[in-house]
Protein backbone atom coordinates (compact mmCIF):
# COMPACT_ATOMS: atom_id res chain seq x y z
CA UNK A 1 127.01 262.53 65.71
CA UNK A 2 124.21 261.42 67.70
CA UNK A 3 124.08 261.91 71.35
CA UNK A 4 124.83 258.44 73.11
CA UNK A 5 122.70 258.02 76.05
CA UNK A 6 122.04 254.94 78.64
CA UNK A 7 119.30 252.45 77.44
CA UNK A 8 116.61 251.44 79.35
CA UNK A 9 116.49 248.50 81.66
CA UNK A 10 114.37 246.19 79.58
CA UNK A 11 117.17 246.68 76.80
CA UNK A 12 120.07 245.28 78.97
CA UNK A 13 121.13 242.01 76.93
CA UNK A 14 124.13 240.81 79.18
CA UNK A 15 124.52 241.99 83.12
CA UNK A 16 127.36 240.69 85.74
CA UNK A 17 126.78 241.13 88.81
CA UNK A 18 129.02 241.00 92.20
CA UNK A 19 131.23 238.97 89.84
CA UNK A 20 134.50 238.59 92.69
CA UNK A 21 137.25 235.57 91.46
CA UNK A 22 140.74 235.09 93.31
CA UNK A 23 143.66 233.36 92.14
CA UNK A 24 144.91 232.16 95.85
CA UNK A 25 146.13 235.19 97.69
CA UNK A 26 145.50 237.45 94.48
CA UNK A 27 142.58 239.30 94.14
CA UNK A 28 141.68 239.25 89.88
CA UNK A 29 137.99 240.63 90.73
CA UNK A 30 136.14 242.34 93.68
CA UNK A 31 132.39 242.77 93.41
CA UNK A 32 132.64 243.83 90.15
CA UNK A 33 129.10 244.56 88.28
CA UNK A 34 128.54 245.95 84.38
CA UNK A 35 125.91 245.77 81.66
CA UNK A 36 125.30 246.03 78.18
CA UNK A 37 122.51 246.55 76.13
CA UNK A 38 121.53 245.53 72.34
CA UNK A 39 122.84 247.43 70.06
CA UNK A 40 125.42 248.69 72.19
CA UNK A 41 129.09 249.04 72.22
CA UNK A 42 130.50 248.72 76.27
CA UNK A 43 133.92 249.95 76.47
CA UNK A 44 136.27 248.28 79.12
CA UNK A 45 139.29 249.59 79.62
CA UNK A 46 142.15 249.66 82.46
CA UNK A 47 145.67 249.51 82.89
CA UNK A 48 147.50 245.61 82.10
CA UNK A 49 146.34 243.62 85.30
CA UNK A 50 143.41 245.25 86.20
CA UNK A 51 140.82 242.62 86.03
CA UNK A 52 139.19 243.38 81.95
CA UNK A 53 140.44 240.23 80.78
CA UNK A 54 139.29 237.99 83.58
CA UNK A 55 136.42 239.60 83.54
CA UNK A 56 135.59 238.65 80.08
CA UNK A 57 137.03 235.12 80.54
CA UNK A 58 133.91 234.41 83.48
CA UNK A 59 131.47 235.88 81.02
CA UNK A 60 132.53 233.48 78.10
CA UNK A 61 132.93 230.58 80.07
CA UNK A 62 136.51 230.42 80.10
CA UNK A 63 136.96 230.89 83.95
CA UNK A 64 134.53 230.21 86.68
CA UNK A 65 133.71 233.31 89.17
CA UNK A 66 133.86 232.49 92.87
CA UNK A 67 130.84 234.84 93.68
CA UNK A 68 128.59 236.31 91.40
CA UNK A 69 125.43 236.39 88.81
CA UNK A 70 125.20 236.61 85.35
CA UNK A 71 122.04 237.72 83.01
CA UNK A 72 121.69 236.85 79.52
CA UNK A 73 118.44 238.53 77.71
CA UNK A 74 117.43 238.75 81.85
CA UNK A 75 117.78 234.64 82.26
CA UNK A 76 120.09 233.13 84.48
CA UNK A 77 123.31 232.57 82.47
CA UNK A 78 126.30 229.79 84.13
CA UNK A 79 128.28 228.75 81.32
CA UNK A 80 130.43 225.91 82.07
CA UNK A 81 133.15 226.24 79.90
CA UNK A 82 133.46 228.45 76.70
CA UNK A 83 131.15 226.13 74.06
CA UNK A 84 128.53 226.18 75.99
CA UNK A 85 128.75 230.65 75.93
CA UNK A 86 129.13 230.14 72.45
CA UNK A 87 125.86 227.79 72.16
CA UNK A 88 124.39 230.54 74.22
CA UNK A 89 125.16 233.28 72.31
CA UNK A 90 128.46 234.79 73.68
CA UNK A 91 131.41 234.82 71.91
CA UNK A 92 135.00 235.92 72.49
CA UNK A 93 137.59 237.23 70.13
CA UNK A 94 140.96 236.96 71.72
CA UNK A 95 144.12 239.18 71.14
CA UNK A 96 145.99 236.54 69.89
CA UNK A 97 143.48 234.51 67.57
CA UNK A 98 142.48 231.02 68.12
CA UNK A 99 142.38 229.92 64.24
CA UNK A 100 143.44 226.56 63.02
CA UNK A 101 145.79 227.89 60.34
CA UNK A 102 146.35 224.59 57.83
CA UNK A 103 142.31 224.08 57.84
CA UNK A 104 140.06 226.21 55.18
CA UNK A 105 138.22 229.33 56.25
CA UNK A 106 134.85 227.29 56.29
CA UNK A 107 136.34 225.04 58.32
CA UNK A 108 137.50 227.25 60.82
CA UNK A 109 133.77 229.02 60.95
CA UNK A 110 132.09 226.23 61.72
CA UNK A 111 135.10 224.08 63.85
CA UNK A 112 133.47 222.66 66.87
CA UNK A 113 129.82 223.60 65.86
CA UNK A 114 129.69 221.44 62.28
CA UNK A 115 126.01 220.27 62.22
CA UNK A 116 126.01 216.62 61.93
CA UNK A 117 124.27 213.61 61.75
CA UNK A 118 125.89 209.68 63.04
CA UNK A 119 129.60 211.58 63.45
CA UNK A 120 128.48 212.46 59.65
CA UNK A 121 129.75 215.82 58.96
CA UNK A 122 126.90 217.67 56.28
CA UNK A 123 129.35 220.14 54.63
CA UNK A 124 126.61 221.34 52.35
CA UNK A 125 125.21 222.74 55.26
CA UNK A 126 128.82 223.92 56.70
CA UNK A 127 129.58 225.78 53.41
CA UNK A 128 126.38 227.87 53.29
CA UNK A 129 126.62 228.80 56.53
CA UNK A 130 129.80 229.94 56.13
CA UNK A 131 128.99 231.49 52.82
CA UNK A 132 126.23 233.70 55.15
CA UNK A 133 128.30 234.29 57.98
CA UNK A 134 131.54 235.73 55.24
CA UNK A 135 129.08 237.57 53.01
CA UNK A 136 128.68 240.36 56.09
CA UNK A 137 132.06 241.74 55.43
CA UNK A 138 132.64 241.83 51.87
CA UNK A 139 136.06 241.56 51.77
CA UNK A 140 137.34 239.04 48.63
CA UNK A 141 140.02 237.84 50.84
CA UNK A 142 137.35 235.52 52.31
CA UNK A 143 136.23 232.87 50.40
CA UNK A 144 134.98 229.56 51.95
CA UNK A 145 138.09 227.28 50.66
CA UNK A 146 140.79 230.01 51.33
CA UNK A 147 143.46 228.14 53.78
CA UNK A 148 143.47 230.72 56.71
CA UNK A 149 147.32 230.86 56.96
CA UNK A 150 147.12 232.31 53.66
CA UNK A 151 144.94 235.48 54.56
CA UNK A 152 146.31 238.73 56.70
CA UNK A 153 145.76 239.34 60.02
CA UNK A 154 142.75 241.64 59.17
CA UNK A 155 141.36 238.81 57.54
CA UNK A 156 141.99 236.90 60.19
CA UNK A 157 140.23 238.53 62.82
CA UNK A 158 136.91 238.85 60.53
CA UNK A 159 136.82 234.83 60.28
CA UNK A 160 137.18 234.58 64.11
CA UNK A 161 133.80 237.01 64.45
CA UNK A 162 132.66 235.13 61.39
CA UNK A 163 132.67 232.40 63.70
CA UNK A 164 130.78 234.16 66.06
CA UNK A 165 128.30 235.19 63.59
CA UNK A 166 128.13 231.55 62.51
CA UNK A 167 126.27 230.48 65.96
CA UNK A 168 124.16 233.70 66.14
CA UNK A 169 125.60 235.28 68.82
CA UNK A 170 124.15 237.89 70.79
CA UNK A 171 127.26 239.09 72.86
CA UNK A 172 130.86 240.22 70.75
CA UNK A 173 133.71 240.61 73.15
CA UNK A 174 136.66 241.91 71.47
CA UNK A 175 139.87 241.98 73.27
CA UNK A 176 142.03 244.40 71.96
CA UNK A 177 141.01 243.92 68.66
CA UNK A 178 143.36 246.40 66.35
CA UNK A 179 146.52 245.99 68.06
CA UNK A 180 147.96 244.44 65.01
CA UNK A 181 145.99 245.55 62.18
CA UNK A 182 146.59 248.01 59.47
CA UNK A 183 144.85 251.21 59.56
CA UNK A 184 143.05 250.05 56.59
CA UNK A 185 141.96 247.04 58.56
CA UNK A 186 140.80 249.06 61.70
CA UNK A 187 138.74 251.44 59.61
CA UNK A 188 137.07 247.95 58.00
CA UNK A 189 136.36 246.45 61.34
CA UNK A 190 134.37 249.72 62.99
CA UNK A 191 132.32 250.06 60.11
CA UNK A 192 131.59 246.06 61.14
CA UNK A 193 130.86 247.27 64.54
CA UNK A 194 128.23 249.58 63.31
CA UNK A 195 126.88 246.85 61.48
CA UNK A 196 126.63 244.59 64.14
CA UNK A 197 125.38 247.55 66.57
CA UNK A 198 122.22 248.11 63.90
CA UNK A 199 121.70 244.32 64.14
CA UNK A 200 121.50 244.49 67.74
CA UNK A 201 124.00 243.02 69.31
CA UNK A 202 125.95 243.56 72.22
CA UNK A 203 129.55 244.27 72.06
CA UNK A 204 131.88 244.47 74.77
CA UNK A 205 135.36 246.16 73.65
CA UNK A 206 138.74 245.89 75.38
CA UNK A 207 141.47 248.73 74.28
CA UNK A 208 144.44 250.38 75.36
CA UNK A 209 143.63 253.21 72.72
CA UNK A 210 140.96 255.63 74.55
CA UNK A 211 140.94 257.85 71.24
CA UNK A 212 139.68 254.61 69.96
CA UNK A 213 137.02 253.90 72.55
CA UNK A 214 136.11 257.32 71.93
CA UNK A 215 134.93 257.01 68.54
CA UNK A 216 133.70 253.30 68.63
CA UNK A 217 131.89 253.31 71.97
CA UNK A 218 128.84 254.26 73.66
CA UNK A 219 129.40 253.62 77.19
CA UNK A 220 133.18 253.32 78.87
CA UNK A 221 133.74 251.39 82.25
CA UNK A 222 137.18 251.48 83.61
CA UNK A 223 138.52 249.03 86.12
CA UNK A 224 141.20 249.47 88.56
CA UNK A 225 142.85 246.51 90.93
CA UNK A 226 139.99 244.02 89.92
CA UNK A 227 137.26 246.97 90.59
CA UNK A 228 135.00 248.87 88.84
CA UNK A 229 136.33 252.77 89.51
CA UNK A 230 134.12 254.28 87.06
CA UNK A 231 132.08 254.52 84.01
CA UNK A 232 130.30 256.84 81.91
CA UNK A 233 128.61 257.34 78.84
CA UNK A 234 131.57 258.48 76.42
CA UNK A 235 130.03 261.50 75.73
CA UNK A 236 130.33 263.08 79.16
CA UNK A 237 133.95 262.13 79.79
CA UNK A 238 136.88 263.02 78.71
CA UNK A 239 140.11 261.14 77.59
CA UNK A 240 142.06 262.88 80.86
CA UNK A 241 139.50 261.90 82.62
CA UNK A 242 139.26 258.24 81.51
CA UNK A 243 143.37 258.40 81.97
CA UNK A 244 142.91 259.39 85.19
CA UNK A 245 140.70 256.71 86.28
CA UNK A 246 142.75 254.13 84.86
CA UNK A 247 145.92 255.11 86.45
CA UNK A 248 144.62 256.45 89.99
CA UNK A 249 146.24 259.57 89.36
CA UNK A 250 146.08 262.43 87.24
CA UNK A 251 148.52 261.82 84.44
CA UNK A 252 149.81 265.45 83.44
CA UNK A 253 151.43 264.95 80.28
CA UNK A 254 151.34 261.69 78.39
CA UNK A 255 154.56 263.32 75.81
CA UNK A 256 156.87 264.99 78.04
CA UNK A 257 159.69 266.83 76.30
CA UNK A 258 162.81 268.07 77.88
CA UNK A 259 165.22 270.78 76.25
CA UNK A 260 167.07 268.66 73.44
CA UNK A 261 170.02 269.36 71.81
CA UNK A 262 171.09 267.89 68.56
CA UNK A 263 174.90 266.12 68.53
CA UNK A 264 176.84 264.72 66.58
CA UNK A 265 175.58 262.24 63.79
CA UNK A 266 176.24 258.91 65.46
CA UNK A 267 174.10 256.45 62.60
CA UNK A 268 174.32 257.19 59.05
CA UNK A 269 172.67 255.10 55.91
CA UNK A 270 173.05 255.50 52.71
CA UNK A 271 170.91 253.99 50.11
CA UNK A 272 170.22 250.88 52.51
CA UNK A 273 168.27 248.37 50.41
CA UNK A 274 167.63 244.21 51.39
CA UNK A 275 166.72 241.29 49.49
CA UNK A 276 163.24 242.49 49.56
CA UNK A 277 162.56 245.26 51.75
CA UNK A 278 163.96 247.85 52.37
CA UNK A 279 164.31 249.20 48.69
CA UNK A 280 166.19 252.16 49.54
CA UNK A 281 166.85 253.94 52.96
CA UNK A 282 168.94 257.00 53.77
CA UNK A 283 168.91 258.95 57.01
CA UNK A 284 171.21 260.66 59.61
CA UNK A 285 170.60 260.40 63.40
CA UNK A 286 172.04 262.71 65.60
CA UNK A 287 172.67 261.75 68.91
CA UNK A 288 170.10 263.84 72.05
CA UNK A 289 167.11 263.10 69.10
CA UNK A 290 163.97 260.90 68.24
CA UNK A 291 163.54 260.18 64.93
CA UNK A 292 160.15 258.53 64.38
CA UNK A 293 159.75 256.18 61.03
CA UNK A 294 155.84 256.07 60.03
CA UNK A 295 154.28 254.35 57.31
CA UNK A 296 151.53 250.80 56.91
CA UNK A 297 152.11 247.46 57.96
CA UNK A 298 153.97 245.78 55.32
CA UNK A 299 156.20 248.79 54.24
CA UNK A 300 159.57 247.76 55.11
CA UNK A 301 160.08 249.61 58.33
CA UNK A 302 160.65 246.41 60.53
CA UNK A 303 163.24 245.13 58.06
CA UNK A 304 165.28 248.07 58.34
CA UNK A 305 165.69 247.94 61.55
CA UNK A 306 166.58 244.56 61.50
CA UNK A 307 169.23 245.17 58.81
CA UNK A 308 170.74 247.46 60.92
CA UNK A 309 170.83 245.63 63.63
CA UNK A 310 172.32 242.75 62.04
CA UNK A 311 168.89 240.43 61.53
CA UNK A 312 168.85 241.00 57.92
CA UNK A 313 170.84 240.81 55.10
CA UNK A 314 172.17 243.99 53.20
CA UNK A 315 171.86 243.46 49.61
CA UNK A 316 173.08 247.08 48.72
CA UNK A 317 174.21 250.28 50.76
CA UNK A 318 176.56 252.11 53.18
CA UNK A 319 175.93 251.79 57.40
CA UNK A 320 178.01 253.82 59.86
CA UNK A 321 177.15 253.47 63.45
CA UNK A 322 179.66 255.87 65.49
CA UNK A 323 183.25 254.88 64.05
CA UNK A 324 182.24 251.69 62.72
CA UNK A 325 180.98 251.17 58.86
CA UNK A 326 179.68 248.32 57.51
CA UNK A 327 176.57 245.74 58.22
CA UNK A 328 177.71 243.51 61.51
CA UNK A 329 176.53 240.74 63.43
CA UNK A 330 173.70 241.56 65.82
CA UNK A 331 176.90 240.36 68.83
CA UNK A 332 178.73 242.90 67.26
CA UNK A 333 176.02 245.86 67.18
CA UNK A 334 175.57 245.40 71.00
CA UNK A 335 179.12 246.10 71.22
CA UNK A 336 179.44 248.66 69.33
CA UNK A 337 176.31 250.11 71.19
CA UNK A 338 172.85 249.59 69.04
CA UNK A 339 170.46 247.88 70.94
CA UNK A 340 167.32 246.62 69.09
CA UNK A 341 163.72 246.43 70.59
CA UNK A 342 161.84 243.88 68.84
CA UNK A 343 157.72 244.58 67.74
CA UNK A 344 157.74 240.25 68.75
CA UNK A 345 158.31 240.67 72.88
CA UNK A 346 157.16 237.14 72.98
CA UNK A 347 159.19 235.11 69.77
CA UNK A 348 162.35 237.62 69.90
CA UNK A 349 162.24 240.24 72.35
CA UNK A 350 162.39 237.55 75.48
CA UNK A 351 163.45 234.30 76.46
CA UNK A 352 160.39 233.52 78.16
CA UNK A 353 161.20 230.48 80.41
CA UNK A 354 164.30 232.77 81.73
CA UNK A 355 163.74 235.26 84.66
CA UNK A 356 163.64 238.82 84.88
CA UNK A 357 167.05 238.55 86.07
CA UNK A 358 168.09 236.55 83.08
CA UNK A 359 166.53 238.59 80.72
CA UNK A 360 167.46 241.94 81.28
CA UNK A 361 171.28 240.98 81.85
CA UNK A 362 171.59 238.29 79.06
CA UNK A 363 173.21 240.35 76.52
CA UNK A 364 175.65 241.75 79.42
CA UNK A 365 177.00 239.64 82.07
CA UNK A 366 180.33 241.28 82.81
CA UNK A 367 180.82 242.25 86.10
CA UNK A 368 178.35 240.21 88.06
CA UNK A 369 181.73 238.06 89.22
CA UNK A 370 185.15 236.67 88.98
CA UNK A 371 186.21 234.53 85.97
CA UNK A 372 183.42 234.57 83.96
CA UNK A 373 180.81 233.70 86.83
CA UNK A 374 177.66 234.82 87.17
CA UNK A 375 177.01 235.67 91.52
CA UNK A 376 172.75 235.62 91.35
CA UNK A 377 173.59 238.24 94.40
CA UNK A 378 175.20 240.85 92.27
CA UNK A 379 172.88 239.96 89.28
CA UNK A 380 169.98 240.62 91.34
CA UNK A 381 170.78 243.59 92.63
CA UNK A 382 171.75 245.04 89.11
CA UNK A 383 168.19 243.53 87.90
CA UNK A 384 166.37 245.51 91.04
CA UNK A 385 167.56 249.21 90.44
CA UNK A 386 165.84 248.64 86.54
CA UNK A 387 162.91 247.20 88.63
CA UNK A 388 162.72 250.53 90.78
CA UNK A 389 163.25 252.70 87.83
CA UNK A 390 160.60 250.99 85.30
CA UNK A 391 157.93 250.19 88.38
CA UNK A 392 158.22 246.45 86.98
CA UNK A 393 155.59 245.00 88.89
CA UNK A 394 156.98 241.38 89.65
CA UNK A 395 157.78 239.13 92.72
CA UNK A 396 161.37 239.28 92.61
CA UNK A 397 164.04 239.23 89.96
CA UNK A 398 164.02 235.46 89.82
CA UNK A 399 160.18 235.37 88.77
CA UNK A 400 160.20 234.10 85.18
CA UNK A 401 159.30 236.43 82.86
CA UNK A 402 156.53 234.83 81.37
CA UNK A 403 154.18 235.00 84.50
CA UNK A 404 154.49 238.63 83.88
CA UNK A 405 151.41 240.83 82.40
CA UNK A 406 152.11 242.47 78.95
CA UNK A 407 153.39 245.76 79.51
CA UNK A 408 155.87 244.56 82.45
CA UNK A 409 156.87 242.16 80.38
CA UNK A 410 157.73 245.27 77.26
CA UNK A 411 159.24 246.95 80.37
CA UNK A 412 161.84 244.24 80.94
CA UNK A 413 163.18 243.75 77.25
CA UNK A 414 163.43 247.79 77.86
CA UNK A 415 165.81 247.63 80.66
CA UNK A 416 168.28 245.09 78.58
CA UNK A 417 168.80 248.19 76.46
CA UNK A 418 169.65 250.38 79.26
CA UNK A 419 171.29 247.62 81.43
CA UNK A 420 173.63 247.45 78.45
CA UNK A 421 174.42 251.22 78.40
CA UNK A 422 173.50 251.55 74.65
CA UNK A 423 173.95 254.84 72.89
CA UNK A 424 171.96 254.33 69.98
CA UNK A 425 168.07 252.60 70.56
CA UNK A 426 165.95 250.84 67.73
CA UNK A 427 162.69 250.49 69.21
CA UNK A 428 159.94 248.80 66.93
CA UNK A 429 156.60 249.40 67.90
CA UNK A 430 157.75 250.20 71.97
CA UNK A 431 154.38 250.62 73.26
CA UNK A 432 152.09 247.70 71.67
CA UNK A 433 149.75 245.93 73.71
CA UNK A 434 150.72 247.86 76.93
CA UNK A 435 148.35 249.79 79.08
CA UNK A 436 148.47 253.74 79.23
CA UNK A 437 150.30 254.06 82.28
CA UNK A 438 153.23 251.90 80.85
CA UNK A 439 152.84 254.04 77.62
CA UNK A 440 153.15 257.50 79.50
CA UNK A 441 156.42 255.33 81.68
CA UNK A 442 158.17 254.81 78.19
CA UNK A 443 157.38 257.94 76.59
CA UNK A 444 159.18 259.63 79.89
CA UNK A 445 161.68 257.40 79.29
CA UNK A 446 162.66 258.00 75.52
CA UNK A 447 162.54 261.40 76.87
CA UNK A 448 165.02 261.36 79.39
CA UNK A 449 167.15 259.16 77.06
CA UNK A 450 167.59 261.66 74.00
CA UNK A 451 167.65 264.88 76.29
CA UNK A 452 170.17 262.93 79.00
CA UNK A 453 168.43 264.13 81.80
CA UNK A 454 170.01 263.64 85.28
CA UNK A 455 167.92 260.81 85.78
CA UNK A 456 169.91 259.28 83.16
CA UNK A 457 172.80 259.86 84.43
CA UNK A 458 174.60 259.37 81.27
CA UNK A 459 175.30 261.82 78.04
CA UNK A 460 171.93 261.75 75.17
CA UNK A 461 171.03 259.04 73.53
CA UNK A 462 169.91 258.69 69.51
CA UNK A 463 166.59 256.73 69.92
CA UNK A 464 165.07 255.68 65.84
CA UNK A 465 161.49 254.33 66.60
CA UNK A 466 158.97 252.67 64.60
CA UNK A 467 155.49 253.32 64.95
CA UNK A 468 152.20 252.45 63.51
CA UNK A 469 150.36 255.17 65.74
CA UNK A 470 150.86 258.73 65.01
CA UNK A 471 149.98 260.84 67.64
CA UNK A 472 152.76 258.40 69.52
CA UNK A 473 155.28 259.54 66.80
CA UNK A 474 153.66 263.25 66.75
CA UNK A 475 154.05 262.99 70.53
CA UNK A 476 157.48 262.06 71.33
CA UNK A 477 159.50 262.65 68.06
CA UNK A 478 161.66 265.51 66.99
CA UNK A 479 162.16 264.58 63.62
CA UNK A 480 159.94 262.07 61.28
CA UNK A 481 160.15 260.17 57.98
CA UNK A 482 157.66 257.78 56.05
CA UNK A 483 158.25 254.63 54.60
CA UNK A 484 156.23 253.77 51.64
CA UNK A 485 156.71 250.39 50.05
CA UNK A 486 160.21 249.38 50.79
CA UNK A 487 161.35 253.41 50.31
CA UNK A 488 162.29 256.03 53.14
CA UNK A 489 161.18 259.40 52.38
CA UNK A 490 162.65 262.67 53.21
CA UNK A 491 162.85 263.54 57.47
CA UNK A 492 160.66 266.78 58.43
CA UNK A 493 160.85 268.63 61.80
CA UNK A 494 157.96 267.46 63.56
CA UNK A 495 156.43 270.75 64.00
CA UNK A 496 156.41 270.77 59.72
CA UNK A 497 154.03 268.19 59.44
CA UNK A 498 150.64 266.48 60.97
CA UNK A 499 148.92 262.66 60.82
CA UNK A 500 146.68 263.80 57.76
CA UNK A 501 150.42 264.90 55.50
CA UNK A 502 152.03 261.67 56.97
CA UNK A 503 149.24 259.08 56.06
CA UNK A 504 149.45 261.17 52.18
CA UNK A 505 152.83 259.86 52.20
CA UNK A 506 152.32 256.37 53.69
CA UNK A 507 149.55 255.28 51.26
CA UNK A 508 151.35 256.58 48.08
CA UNK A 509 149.24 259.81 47.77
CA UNK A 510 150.17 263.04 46.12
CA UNK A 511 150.50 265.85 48.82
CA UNK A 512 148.96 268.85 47.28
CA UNK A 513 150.76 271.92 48.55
């Protein structure tokens, strides 16, 4: 690989400078200054809260900056709301995508921006430029009457910077941009950035995952508390180092693992199959272990955990959880102690108008008073020790849950599992969309659980977790499987296998021995 090195001045495309914004007595961004050149990929990272998104939302239009200049091509750039960055030449791509899913591909392109004559829309003109704007990605997925609800969420994502394309932009701001897509998918879309990079354009990229960064970008700036702590060209810095920066501290080991012992086998399936998916799934878990579940997006891994948790139908198969056999209502897994962490924080894992309060004692109100009431003091106080524990950064336990960033938020549907004393955890994708300090906060967590460390308090717990990300499953597992369409393969000691043997088995591939 080429050496990545700074570009010259008369290269810089887009430059902030000074940029400070407060949201009344909150400070989102102090004197905060970065630049980008053409045919360059900025890398902007930082823990949940620290100022990235913000950031991005004065550059695009979305938010107006208190104090501050910005340079586009070395002009004067003020947009005053987001169409007019986009007539400008910025665009952003937003976590969660801003498609219009009933209307046609085409239509989505070009929504906003149809060229026009008398309120006369010329689709002529509309189709070919989507047609030019599609054409960049080859993908057959994309065609220009394809009815976007219809497509993937890879698919998805290349319309929205098909958009971008579409109005000739000269800035790309992707906000966490592969947080949901298949591996597949994120392979697709930085061979796309490479394109775009050779076309000259500017791209600024948000990510939790600094192996990611690593590989995609040139130069890495890392913000801290709504300030720029530092920045490098990602050559000369390392992913401890970039860690470090984030968090303020050194972060000594992202997968700590305790002395675990193996117990008894407290969840058993047998040939586990749904309406659908999965097709068959056997396993034992022992309690004091992590067994990781890997395979693609689509393979039937979320719908096993939701069968045993109750969420799906069993068509076929045999469930024991401790002394109880038999599929059960998700009421009845909580009591007999399975506690399920949904991949969906926001449509499943939370009731989002309730409070922290609310949310981490919903499933487990005993106790907090007499006859059935609920005293807020004793519910409070029960809420604030998880609060402590999980450094849940929130006003109170009465703040609603919603005003809370990302990874506090995955924090809180955490602590309903252990405010509920459950011995057996299904956690689904535990560490999406949260920062890398949250990350290393659960992974110490799932590690205190299964080796019932004093910190526990309590005997080991089983914890079976889904991920899409293998050195996370590598990391923190004892034991892992693969799920390839609808089917759970056999489990291997970690130290038996490595990412290249478990992507073999999650595409379908002959492992050669």
């Amino acid at each position: 690989m080429a050496e990545r090195v700074e570009p010259d001045q008369s290269a810089i495309r887009l430059q902030m400078q000074g940029v400070c914004k407060r949201f009344g007595a909150t400070i989102a961004l102090e004197d905060v200054s970065i630049k980008v050149a053409s045919g360059q990929v900025l890398a902007l990272v930082g823990e949940n809260g620290a100022g990235k998104s913000t950031l991005m939302k004065v550059c695009s239009g979305a938010i107006k900056p208190d104090t501050g200049q910005m340079q586009l091509d070395g002009k004067p750039y003020q947009p005053g709301n987001p169409l007019e960055a986009r007539r400008a030449g910025v665009a952003m791509i937003y976590q969660e995508l801003s498609l219009t899913p009933h209307l046609s591909v085409e239509e989505n392109i070009m929504l906003g921006m149809e060229p026009a004559t008398l309120g006369v829309v010329h689709w002529k003109k509309v189709r070919q430029r989507a047609i030019e704007a599609i054409k960049e990605f080859d993908n057959p997925e994309l065609t220009p009457d394809a009815r976007v609800s219809n497509l993937s969420v890879g698919s998805q994502q290349l319309v929205e910077i098909a958009r971008a394309l579409a109005i000739g932009c000269r800035v790309l701001v992707l906000d966490e941009p592969t947080s949901s897509l298949t591996r597949q998918d994120v392979e697709r879309l930085f061979e796309i950035i490479g394109r775009l990079k050779q076309q000259g354009k500017a791209i600024v990229y948000i990510s939790h995952f600094i192996e990611e960064v690593k590989r995609i970008a040139d130069k890495v700036t890392v913000l801290r508390d709504g300030r720029v702590v530092g920045g490098s060209v990602v050559d000369a810095i390392s992913i401890d180092e970039i860690v470090a920066l984030m968090v303020g501290r050194q972060v000594e080991e992202l997968y700590p693992r305790s002395e675990r012992e193996a117990g008894e086998v407290i969840l058993e399936i047998e040939d586990l199959a749904g309406p659908q998916k999965p097709v068959s799934a056997s396993l034992k878990l022992r309690r004091g272990e992590v067994l990781g579940i890997a395979g693609l997006v689509g393979a039937g891994r979320t719908e096993l955990l939701r069968s045993l948790f109750g969420l799906e139908p069993v068509k076929r198969g045999r469930i024991r959880l401790g002394v109880y056999t038999g599929p059960a209502s998700p009421v009845r897994r909580w009591m007999q102690g399975a506690g399920l962490l949904s991949e969906d924080r926001k449509e499943e894992g939370l009731a989002l108008s309730l409070s922290v309060a609310d949310n981490i004692t919903l499933s487990k109100l005993k106790g907090f008073g007499p006859l059935g009431l609920v005293l807020p003091g004793k519910q409070d106080k029960a809420t604030r020790r998880w609060l402590e524990r999980l450094d849940i950064r929130c006003l109170g336990p009465r703040q609603s849950v919603s005003s809370l960033s990302g990874g506090n938020q995955q924090k809180v549907a955490i602590a309903r599992l252990l405010q509920h004393d459950v011995d057996v955890l299904l956690l689904d994708e535990p560490t999406r969309g949260i920062d890398v300090a949250a990350k290393a906060l659960v992974y110490k967590l799932i590690n205190e659980l299964a080796s019932g460390s004093p910190a526990d308090g309590h005997q080991p717990k089983a914890v079976l977790i889904v991920s899409s990300y293998l050195p996370e499953l590598m990391g923190v597992c004892d034991r892992v499987a693969v799920m390839c369409r609808g089917r759970l393969g056999p489990t291997y000691p970690i130290d038996e296998v490595d990412e290249h043997k478990l992507m073999l088995e999650a595409t379908g591939q002959e492992i050669n021995a």
